[in-house]
C-alpha atoms as a PDB file:
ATOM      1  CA  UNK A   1     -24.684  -2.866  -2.531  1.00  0.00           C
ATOM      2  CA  UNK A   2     -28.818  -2.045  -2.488  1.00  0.00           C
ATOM      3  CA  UNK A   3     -30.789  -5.193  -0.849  1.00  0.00           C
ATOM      4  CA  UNK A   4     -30.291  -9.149  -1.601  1.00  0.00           C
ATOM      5  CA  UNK A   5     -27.611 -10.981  -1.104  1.00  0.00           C
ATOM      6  CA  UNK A   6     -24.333 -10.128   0.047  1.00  0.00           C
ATOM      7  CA  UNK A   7     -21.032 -11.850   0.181  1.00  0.00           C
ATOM      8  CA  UNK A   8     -17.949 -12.319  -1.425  1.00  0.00           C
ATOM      9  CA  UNK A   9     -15.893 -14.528  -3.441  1.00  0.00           C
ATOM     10  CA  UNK A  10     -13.459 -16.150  -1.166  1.00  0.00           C
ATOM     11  CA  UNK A  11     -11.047 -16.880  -3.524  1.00  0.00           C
ATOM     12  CA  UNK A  12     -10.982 -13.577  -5.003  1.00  0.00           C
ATOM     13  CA  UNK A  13     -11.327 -12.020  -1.269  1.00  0.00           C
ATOM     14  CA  UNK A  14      -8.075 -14.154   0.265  1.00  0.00           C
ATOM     15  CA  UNK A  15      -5.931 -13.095  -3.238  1.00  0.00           C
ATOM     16  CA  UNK A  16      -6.877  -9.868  -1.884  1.00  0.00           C
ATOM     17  CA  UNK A  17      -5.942  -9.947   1.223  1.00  0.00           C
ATOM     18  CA  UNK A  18      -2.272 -11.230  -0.097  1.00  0.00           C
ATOM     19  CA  UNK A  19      -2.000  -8.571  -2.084  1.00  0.00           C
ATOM     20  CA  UNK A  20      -2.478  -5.578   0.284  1.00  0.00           C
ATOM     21  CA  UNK A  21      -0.142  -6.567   2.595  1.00  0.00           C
ATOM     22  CA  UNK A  22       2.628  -7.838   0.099  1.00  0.00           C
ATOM     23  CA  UNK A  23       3.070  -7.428  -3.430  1.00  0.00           C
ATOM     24  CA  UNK A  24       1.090  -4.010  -3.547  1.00  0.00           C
ATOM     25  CA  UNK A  25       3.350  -2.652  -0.791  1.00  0.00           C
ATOM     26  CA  UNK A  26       6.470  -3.923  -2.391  1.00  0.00           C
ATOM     27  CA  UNK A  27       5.109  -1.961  -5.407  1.00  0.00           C
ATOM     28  CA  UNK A  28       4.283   1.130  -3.899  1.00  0.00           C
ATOM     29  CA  UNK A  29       7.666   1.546  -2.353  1.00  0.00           C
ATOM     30  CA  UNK A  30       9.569   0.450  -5.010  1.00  0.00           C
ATOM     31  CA  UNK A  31       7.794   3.469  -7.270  1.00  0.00           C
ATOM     32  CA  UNK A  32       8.418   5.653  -3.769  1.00  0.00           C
ATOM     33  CA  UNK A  33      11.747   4.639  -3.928  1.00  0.00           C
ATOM     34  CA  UNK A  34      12.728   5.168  -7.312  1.00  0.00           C
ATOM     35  CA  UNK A  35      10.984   8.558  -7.371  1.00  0.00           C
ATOM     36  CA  UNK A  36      13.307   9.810  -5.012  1.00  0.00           C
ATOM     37  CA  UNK A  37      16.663   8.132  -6.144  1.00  0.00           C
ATOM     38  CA  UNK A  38      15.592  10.611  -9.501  1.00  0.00           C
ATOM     39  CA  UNK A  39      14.707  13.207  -7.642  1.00  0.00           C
ATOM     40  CA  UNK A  40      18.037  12.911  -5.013  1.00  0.00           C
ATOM     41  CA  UNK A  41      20.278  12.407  -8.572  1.00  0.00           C
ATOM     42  CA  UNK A  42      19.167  16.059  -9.331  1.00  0.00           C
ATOM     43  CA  UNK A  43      22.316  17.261  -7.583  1.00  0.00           C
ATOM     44  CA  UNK A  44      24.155  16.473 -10.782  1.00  0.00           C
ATOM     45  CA  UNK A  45      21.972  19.096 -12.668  1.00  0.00           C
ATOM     46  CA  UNK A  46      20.141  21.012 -10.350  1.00  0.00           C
ATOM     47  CA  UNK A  47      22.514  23.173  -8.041  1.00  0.00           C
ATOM     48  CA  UNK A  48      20.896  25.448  -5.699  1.00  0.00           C
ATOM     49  CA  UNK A  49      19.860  26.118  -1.949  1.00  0.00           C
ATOM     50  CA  UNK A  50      16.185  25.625  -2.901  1.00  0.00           C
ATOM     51  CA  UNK A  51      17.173  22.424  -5.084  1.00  0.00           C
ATOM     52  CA  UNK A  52      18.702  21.376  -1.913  1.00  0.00           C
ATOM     53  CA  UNK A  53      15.626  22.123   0.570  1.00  0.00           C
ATOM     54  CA  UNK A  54      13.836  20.305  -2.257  1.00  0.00           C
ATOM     55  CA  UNK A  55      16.022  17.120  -2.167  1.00  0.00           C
ATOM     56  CA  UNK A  56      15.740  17.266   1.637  1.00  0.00           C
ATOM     57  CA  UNK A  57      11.923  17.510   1.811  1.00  0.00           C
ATOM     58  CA  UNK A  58      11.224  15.147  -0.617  1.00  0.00           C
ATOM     59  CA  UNK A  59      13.132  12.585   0.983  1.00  0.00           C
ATOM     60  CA  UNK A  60      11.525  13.259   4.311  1.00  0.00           C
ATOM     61  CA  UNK A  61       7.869  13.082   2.245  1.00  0.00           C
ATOM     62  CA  UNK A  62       9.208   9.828   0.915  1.00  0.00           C
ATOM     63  CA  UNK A  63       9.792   8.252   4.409  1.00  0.00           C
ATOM     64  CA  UNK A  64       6.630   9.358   5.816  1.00  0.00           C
ATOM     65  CA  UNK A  65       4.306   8.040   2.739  1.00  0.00           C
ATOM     66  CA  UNK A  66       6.600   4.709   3.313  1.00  0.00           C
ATOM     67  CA  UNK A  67       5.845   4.713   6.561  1.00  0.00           C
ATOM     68  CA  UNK A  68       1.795   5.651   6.515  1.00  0.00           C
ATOM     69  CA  UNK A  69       1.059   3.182   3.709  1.00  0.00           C
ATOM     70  CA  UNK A  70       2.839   0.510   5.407  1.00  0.00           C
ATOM     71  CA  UNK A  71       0.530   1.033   8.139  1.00  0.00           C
ATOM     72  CA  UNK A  72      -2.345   1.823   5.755  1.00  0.00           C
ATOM     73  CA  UNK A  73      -2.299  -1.564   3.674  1.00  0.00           C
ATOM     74  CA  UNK A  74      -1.631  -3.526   6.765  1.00  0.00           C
ATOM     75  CA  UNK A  75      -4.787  -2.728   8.108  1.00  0.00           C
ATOM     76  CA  UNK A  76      -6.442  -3.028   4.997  1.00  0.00           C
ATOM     77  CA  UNK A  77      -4.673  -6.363   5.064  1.00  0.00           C
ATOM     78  CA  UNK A  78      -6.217  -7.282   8.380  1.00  0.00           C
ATOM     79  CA  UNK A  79     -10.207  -5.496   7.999  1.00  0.00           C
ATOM     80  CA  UNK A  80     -10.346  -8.235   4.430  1.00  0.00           C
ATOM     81  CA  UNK A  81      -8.610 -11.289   6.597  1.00  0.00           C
ATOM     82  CA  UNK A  82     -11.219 -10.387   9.469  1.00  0.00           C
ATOM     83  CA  UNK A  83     -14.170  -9.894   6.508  1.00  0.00           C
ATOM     84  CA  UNK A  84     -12.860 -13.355   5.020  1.00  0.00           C
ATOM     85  CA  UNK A  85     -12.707 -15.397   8.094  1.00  0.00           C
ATOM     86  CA  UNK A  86     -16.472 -13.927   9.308  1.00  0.00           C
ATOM     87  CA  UNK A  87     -17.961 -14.796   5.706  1.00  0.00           C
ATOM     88  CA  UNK A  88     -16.360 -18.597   5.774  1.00  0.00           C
ATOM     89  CA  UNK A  89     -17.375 -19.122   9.277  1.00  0.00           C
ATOM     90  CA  UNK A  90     -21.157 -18.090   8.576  1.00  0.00           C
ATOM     91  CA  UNK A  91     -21.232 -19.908   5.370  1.00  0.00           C
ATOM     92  CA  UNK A  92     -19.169 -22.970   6.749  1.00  0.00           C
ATOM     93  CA  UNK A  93     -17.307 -22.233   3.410  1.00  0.00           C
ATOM     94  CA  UNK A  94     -13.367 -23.000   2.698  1.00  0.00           C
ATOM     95  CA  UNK A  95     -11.231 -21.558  -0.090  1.00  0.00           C
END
């Protein structure tokens, strides 16, 4: 943002802040999720030692994107709360 004034909506900012650490993450792992439930029904049409390997990785990939996002939005979560909580107390402004 180039020069004047700088803030935030703190309506907007607090919806925000909701968001990232619940409805977005239920969202991302429910599309994690059903990615590999598809990808683990493959057995039924896909039968092979590198289908297999596949299956396997995948679901490790799964877990670990789980996992990092989790982590990921829950900071992101916390930086906006922080950001939120700075800009009322400066501006002696409530949502």
């Amino acid at each position: 943002m180039a020069g004047g004034i700088q803030g935030a909506d703190l309506a907007q900012l607090q919806q925000l802040v909701q968001q990232l650490g619940g409805p977005f993450q239920s969202e991302l792992q429910s599309t994690l999720n059903g990615m590999n439930q598809k990808v683990q029904a493959s057995s039924s049409y896909w039968v092979a030692r590198n289908a297999d390997q596949f299956r396997a990785d995948f679901s490790q990939f799964v877990s670990k994107c789980e996992q990092q996002l989790n982590q990921i939005l829950q900071e992101a979560a916390k930086a906006s709360g922080q950001h939120l909580q700075a800009i009322q107390q400066a501006t002696a402004s409530t949502i």
